[in-house]
C-alpha atoms as a PDB file:
ATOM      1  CA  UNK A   1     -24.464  24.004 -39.566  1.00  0.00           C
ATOM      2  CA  UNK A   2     -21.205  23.554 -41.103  1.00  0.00           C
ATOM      3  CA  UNK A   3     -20.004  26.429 -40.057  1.00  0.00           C
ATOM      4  CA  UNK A   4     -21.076  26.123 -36.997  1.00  0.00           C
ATOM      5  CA  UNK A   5     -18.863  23.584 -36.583  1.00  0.00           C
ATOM      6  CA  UNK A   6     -16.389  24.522 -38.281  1.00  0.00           C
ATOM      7  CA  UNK A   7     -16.394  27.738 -35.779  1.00  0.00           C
ATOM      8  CA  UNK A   8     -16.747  25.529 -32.154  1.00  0.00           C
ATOM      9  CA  UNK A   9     -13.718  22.784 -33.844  1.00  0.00           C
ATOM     10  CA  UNK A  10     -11.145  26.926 -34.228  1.00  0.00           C
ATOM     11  CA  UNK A  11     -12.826  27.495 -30.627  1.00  0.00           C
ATOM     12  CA  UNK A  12     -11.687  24.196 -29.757  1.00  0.00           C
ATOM     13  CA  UNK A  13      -8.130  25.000 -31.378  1.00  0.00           C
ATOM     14  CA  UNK A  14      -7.931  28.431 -30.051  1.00  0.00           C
ATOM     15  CA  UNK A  15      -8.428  26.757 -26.531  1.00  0.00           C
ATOM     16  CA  UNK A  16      -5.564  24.280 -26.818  1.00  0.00           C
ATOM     17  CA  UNK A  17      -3.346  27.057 -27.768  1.00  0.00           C
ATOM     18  CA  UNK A  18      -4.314  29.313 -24.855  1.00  0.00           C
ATOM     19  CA  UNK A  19      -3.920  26.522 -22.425  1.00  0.00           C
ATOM     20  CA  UNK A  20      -0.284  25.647 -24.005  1.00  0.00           C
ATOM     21  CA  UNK A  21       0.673  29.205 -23.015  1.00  0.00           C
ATOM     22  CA  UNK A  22      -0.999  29.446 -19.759  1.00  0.00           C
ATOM     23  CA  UNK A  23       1.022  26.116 -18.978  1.00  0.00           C
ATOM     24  CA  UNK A  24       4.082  27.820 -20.331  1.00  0.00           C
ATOM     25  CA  UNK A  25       3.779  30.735 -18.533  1.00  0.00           C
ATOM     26  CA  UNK A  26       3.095  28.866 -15.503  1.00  0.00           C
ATOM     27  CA  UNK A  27       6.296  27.075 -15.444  1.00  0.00           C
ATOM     28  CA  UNK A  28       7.921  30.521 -16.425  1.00  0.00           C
ATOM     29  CA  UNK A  29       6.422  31.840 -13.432  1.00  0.00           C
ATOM     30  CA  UNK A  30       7.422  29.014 -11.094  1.00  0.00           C
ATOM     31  CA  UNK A  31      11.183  29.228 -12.264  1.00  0.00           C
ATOM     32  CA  UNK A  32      11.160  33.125 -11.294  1.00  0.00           C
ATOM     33  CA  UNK A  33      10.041  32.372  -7.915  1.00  0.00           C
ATOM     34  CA  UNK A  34      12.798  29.527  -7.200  1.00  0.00           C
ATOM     35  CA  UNK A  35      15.072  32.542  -8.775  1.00  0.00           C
ATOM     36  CA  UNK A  36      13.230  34.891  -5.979  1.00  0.00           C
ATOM     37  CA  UNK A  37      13.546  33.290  -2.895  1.00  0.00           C
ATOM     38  CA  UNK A  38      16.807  33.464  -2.582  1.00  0.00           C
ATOM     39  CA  UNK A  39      17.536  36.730  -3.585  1.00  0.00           C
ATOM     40  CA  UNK A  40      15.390  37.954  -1.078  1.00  0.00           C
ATOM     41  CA  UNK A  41      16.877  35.949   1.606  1.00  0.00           C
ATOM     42  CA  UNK A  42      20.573  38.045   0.621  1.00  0.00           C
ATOM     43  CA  UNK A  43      18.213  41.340   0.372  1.00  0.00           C
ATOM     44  CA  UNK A  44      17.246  40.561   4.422  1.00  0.00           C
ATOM     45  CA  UNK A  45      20.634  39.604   5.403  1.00  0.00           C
ATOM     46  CA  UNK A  46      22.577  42.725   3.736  1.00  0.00           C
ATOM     47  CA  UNK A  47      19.620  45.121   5.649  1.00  0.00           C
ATOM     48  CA  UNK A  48      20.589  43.036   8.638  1.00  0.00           C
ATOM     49  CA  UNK A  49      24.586  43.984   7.754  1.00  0.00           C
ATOM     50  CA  UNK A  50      24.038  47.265   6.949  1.00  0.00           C
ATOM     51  CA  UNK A  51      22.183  48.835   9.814  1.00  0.00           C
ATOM     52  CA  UNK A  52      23.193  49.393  13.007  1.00  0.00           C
ATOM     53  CA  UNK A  53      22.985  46.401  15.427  1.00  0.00           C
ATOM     54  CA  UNK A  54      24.490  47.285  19.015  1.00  0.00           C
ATOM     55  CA  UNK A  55      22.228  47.032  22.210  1.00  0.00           C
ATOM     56  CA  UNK A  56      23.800  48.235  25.223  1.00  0.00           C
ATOM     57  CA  UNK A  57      22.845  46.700  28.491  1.00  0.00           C
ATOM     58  CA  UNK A  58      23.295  49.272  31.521  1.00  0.00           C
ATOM     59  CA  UNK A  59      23.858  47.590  35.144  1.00  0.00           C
ATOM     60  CA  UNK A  60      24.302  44.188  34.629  1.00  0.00           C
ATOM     61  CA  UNK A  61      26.347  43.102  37.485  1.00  0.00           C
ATOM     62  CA  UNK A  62      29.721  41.604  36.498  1.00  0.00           C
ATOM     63  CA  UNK A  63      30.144  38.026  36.575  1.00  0.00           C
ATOM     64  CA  UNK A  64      26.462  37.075  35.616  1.00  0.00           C
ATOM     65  CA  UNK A  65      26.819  35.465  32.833  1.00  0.00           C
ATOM     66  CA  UNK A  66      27.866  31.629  33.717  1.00  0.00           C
ATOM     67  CA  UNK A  67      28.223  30.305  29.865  1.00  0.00           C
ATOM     68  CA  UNK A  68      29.015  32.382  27.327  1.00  0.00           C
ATOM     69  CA  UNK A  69      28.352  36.190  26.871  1.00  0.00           C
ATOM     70  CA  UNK A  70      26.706  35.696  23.782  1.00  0.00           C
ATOM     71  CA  UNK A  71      24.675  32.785  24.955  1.00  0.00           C
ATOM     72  CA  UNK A  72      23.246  34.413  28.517  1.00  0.00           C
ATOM     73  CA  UNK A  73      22.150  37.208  26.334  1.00  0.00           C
ATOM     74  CA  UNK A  74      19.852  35.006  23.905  1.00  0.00           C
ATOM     75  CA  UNK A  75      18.627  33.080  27.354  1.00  0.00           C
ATOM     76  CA  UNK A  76      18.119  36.044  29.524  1.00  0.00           C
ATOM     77  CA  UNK A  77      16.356  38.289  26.776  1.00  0.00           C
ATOM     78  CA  UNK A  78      13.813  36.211  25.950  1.00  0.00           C
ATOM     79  CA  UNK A  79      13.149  35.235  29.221  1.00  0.00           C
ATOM     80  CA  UNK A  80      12.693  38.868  30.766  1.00  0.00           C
ATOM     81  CA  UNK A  81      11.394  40.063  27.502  1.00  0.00           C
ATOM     82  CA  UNK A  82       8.818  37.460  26.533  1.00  0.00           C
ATOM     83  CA  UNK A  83       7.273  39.133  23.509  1.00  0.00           C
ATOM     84  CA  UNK A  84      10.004  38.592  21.174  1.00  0.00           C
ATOM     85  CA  UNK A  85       9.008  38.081  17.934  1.00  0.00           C
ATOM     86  CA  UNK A  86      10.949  35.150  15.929  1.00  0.00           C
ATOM     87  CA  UNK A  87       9.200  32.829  18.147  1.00  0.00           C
ATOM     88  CA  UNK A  88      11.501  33.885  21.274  1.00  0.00           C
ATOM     89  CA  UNK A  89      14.889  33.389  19.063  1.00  0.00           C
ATOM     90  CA  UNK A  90      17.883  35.978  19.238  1.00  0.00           C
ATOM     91  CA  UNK A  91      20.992  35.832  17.900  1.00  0.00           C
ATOM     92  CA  UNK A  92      23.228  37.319  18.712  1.00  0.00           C
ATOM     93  CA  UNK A  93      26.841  37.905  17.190  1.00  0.00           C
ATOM     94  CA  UNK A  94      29.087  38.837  19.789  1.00  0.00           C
ATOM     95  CA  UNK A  95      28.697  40.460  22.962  1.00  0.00           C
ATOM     96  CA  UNK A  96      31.594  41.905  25.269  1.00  0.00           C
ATOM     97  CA  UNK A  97      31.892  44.442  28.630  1.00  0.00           C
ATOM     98  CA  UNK A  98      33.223  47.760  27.931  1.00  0.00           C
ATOM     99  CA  UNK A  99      36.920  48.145  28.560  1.00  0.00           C
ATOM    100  CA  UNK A 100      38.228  49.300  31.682  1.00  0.00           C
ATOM    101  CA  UNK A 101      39.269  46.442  34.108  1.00  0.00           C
ATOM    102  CA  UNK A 102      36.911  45.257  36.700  1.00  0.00           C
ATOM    103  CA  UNK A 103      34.746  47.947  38.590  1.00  0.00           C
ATOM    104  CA  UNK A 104      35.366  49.316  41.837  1.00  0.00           C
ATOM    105  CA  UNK A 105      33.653  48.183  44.475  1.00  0.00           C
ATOM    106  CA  UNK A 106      30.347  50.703  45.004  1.00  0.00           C
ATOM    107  CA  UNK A 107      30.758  51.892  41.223  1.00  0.00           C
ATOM    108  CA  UNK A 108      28.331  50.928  38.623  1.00  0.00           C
ATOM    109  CA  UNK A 109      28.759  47.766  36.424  1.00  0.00           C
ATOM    110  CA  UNK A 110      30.678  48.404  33.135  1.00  0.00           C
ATOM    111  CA  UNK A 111      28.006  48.413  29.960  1.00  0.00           C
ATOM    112  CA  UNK A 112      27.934  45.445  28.174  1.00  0.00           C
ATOM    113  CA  UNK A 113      27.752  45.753  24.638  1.00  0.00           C
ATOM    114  CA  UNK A 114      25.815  43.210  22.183  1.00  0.00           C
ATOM    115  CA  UNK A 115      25.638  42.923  18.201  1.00  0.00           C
ATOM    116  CA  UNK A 116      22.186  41.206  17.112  1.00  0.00           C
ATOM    117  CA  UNK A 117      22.865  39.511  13.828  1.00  0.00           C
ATOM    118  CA  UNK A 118      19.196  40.371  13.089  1.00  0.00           C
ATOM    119  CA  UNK A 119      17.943  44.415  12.980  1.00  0.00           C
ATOM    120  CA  UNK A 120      14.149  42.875  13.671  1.00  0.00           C
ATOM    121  CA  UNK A 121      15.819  41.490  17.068  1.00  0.00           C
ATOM    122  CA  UNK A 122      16.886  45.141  18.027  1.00  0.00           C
ATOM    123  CA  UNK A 123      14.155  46.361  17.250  1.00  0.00           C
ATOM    124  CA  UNK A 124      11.805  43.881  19.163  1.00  0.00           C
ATOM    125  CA  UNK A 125      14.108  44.571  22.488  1.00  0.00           C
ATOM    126  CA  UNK A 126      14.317  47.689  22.238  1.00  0.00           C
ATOM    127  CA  UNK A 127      10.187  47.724  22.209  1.00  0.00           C
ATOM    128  CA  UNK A 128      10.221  45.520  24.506  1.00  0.00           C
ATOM    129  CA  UNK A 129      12.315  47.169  27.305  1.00  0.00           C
ATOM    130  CA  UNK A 130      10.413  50.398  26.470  1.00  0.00           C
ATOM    131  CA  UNK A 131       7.146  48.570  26.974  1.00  0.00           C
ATOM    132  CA  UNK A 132       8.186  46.797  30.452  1.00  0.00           C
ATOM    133  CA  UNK A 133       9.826  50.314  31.657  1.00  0.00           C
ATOM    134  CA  UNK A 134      12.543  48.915  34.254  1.00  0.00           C
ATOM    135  CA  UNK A 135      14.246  45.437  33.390  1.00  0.00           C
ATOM    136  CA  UNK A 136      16.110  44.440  36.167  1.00  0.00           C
ATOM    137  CA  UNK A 137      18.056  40.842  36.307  1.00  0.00           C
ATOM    138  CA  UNK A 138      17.269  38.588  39.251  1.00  0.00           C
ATOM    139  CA  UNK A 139      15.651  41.321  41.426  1.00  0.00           C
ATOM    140  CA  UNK A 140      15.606  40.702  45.039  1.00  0.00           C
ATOM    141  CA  UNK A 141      13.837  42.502  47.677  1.00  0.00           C
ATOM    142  CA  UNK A 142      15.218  45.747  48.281  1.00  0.00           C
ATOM    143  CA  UNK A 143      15.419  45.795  52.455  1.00  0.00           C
ATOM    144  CA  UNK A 144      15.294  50.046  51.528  1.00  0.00           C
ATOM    145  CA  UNK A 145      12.668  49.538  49.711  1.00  0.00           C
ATOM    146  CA  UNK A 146      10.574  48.756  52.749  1.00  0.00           C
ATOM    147  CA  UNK A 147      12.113  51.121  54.836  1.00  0.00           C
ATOM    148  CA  UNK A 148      14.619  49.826  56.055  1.00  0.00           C
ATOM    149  CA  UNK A 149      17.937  51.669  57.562  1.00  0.00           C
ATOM    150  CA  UNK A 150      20.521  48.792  57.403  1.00  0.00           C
ATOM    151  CA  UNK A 151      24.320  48.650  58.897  1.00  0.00           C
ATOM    152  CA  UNK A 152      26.783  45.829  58.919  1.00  0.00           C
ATOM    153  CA  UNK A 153      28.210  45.296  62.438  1.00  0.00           C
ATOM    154  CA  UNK A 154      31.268  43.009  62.955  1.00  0.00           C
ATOM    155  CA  UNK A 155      31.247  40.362  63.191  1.00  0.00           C
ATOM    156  CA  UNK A 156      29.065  40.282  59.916  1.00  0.00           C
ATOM    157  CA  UNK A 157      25.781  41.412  61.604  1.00  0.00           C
ATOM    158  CA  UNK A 158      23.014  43.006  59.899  1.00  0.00           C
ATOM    159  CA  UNK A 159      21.397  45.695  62.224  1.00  0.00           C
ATOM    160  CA  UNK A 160      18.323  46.902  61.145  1.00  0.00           C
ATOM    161  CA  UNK A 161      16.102  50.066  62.483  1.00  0.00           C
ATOM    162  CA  UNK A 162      12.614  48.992  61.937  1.00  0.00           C
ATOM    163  CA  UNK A 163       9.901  51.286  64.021  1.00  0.00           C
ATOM    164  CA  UNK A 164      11.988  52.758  66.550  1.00  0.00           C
ATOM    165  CA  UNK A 165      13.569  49.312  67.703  1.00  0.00           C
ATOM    166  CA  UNK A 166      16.861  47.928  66.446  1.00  0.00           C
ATOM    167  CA  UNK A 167      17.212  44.090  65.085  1.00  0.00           C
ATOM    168  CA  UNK A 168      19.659  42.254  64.749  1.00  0.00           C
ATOM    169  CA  UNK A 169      20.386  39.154  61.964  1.00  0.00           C
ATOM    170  CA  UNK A 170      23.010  36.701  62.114  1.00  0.00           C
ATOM    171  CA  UNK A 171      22.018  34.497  58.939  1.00  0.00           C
ATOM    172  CA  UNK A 172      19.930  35.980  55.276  1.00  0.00           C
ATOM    173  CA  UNK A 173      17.465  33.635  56.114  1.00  0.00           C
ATOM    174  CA  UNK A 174      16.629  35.389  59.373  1.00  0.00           C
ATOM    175  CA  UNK A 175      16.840  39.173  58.002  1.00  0.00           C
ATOM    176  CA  UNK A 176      14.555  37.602  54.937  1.00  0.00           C
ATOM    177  CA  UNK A 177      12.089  36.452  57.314  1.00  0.00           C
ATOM    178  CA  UNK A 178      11.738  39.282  58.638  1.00  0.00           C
ATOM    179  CA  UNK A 179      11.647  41.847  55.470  1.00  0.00           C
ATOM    180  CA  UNK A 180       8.504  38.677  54.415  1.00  0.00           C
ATOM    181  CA  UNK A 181       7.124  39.696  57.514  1.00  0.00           C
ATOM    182  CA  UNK A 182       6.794  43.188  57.564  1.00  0.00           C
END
């Protein structure tokens, strides 16, 4: 019986000592994860750095953006492309038109040019766009779309040739009444 106890009372000891070390190593463990974090916060932002950011944006009329370049962009993105990840947050770095003066009238839009300070946000709008197909800003009706031949008359009449007759529209509100109708 003695030894018996004597056996449960080194159990009892050999217990103690494991739990010292288990608390030990717990700290130990909680000190490299403070040490962690960090670190891989700098690991995300130098693959952010390192990798190719740009997103070009193709015919974008000029004079769109109202605030800020950088600032429409964040707006406008994740409203047209609403399944952003980051909970619908882009940043982006800078943003700027290509060179070249303002376009001619009848010529395409200059590109716009945008650095995301995030790779993930490239790579979400770049899905994105993909996904939707055609992302066009503020799209209107098209009055060709419906089959319409149009001509501007002086002074500043819209003709139209709609089923063999000709109409005529003096204000948009009248021609968009009509295109609503038909």
């Amino acid at each position: 019986m003695d030894k018996m106890r004597e056996r449960v009372k080194d159990l009892g000891t050999r217990t103690d000592d494991i739990s010292k070390e288990l608390g030990t190593h717990s700290t130990q463990l909680a000190d490299q994860e403070r040490w962690l974090q960090p670190q891989e916060a700098m690991l995300e932002v130098l693959e952010d750095t390192s990798r190719c950011n740009n997103v070009c944006v193709l015919g974008l009329p000029g004079g769109t953006e109202t605030t800020p370049v950088e600032q429409f962009l964040e707006s406008w993105l994740v409203e047209i492309l609403c399944g952003l990840g980051n909970e619908g947050v882009l940043l982006v770095g800078r943003a700027h038109r290509t060179p070249g003066g303002k376009s001619k009238p009848g010529a395409p839009p200059r590109m716009l040019i945008m650095q995301m300070l995030r790779y993930k946000d490239k790579m979400n709008i770049v899905a994105e766009a993909r996904q939707k197909g055609n992302v066009e800003y503020k799209r209107t009706p098209k009055l060709r779309d419906k089959g319409l031949n149009l001509a501007l008359l002086p002074p500043v009449c819209l003709c139209i040739d709609f089923q063999g007759k000709r109409h005529f529209f003096y204000t948009e509100a009248d021609d968009m009444q009509f295109v609503e109708y038909h």
